[in-house]
Protein backbone atom coordinates (compact mmCIF):
# COMPACT_ATOMS: atom_id res chain seq x y z
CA UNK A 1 70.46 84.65 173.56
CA UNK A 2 67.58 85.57 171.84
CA UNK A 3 66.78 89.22 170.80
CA UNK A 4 64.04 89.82 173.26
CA UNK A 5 66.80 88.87 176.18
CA UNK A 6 69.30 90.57 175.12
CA UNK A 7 67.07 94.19 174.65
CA UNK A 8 66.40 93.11 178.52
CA UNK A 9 69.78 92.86 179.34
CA UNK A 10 70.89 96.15 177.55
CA UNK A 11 68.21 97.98 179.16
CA UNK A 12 69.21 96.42 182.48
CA UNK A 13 72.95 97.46 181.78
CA UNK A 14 72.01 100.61 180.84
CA UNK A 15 70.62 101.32 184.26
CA UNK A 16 73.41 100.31 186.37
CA UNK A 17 75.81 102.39 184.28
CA UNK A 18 73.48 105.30 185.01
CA UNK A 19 73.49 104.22 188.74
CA UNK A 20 77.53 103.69 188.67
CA UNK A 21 77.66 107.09 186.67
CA UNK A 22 76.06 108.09 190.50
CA UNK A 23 78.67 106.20 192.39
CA UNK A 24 76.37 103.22 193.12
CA UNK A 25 78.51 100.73 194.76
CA UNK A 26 75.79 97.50 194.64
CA UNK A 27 75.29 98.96 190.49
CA UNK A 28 78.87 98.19 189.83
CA UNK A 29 79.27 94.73 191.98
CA UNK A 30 76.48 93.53 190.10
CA UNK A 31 78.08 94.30 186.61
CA UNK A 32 81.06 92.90 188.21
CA UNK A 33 79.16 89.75 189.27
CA UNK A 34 77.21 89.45 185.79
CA UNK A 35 80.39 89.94 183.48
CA UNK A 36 83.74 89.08 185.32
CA UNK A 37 83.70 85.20 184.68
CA UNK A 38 82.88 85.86 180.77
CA UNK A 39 86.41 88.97 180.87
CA UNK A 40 88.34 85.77 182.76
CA UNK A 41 87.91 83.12 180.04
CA UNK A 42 88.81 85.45 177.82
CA UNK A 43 91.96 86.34 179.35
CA UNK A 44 92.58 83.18 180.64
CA UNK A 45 92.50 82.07 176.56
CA UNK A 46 94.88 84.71 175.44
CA UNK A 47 97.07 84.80 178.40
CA UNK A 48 97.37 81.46 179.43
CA UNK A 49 98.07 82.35 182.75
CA UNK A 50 95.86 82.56 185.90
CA UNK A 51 97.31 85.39 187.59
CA UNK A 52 97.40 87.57 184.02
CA UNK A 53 94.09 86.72 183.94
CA UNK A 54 93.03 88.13 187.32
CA UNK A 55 94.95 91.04 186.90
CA UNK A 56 93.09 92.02 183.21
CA UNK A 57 90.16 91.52 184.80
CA UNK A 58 90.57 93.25 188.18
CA UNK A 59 92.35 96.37 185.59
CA UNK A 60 89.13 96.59 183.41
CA UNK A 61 86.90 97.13 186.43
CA UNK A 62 89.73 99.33 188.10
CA UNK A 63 89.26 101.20 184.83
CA UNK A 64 85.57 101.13 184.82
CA UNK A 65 85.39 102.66 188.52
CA UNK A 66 87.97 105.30 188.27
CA UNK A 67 86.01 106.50 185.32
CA UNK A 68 82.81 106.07 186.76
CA UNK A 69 81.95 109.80 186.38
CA UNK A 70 82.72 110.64 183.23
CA UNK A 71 81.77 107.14 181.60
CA UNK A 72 80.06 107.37 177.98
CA UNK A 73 79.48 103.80 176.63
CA UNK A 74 78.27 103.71 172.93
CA UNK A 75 77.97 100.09 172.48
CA UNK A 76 76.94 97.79 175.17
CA UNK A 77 78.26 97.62 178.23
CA UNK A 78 78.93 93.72 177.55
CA UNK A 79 81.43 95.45 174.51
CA UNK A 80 82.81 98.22 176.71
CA UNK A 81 84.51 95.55 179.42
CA UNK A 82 85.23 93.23 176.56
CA UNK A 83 87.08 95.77 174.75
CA UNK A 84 89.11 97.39 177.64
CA UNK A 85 90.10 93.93 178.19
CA UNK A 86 91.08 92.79 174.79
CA UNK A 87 92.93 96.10 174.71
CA UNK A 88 94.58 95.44 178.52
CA UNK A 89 95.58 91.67 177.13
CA UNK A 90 97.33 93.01 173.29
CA UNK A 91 99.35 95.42 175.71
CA UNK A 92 99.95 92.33 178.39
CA UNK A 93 100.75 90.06 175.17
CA UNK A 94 103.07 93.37 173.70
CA UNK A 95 105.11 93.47 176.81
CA UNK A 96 105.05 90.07 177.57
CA UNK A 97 105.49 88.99 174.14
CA UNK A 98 108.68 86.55 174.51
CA UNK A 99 107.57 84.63 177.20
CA UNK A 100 103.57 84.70 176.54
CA UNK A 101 104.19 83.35 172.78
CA UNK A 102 106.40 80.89 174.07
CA UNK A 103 104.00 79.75 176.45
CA UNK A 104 101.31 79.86 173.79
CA UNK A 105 102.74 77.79 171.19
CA UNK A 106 103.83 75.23 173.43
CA UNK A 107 100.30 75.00 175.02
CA UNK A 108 98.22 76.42 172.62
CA UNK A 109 96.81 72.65 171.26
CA UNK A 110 96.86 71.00 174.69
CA UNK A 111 95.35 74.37 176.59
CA UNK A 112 92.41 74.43 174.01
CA UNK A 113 91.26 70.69 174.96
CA UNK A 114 90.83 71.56 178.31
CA UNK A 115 89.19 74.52 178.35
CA UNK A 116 86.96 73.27 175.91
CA UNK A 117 86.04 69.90 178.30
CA UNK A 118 86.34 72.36 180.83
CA UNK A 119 83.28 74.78 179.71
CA UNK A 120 81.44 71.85 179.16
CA UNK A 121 81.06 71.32 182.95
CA UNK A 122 79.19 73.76 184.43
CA UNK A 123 77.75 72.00 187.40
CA UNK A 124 79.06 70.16 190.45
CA UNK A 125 77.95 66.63 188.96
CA UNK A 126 80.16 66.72 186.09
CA UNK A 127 83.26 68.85 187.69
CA UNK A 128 83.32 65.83 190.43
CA UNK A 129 82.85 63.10 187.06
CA UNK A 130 86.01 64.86 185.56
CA UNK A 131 88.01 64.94 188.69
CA UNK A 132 86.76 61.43 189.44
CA UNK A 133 88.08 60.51 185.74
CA UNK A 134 91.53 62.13 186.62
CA UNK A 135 92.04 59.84 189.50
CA UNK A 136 91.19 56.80 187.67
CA UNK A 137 94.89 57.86 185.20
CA UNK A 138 97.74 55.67 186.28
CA UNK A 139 99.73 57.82 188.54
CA UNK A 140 102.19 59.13 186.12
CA UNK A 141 99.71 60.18 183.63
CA UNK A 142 97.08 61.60 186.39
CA UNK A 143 100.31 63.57 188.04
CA UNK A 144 101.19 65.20 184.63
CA UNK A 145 97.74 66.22 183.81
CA UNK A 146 97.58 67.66 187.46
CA UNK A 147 100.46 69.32 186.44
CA UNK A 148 98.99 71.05 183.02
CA UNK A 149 95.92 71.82 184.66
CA UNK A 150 96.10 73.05 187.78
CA UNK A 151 100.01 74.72 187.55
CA UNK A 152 99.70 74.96 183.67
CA UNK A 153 103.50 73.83 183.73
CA UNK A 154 105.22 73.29 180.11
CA UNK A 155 105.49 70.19 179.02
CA UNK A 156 109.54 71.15 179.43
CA UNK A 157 108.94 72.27 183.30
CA UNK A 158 107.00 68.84 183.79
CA UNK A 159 109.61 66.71 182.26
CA UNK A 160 112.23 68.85 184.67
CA UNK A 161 110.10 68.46 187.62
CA UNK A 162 109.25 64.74 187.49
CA UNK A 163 112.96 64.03 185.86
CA UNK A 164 111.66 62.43 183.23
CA UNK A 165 112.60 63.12 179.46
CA UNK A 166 110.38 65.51 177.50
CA UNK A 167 109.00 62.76 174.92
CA UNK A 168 107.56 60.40 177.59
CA UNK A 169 105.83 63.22 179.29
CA UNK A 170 103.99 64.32 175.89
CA UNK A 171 103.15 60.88 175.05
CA UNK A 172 101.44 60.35 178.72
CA UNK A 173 99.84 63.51 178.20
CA UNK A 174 98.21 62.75 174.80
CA UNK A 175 97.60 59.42 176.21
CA UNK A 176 95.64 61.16 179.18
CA UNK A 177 93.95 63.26 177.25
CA UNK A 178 92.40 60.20 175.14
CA UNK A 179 91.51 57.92 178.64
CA UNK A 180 89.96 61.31 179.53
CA UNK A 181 87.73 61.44 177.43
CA UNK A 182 86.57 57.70 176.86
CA UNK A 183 85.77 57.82 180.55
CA UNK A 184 83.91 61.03 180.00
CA UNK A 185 82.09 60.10 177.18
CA UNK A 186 79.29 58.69 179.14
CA UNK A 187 79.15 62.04 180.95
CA UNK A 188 78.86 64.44 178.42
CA UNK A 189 77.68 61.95 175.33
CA UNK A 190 80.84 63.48 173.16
């Protein structure tokens, strides 16, 4: 974003915090609409959990309404939601820690790939080219990627749920991962 953009969009910001400051309803589900996919990704990344997720972001604009009156942003209002959310997801990961850093390590490789291919695609073309690309997999392979993605099971709760043995279901996952992206590669030119 270049710097005459983003002096429009703090200027723009600036006037719906004045007009949520007022109780403006439409103000504040336009900040929602303009910033609550960016707070998901990033709790999504940290969290590694969909519901998690939702709930940071559905707490930071909780927050931002209930203190609607007496709000006071001194950076931008792009930082203000960014940091109640960072701080919402240290206190998730605090609480959570066990069973979030579990999940982490175990994903945190695998989880990354995705979301990476997945920001990538940000039209309907290339969403139905990856989903296309998925059901070319053999069926094994295409059910434990279906499996990663979409239920974000561990590689541990895969093996368990197709009774298979750990190893095989991270080799057909790597294995995936690599027909993946030679079949995508004439999509996105990676």
């Amino acid at each position: 974003m270049d710097e005459l953009e983003n002096n429009k969009t703090e200027v723009e910001d600036q006037g719906l915090i004045s007009l949520i400051q007022k109780g403006d309803r439409q103000a504040f589900t336009r900040v929602y609409n303009k910033y609550h996919k960016m707070l998901y990704g990033l709790a999504l990344r940290y969290l590694k959990n969909e519901e998690l997720a939702k709930d940071a972001v559905q707490y930071t604009f909780t927050k931002l309404w209930e203190k609607h009156k007496i709000i006071s942003i001194e950076v931008s209002l792009r930082n203000y939601l960014y940091t109640i959310t960072r701080n919402h997801i240290l206190n998730q990961i605090r609480k959570n820690k066990v069973e979030i850093a579990h999940h982490y390590q175990e994903l945190q490789g695998d989880q990354v790939a995705i979301e990476d291919t997945l920001q990538i695609m940000d039209n309907d073309e290339t969403i139905q080219a990856f989903h296309d690309a998925i059901q070319k997999l053999p069926e094994r392979k295409r059910e434990i990627c279906l499996l990663k993605i979409r239920e974000q099971l561990t590689h541990s709760e895969i093996a368990e749920q197709l009774n298979i043995s750990l190893s095989t279901v991270k080799i057909d996952f790597i294995q995936s991962k690599e027909l993946l992206r030679r079949q995508l590669k004439k999509v996105f030119l990676f």
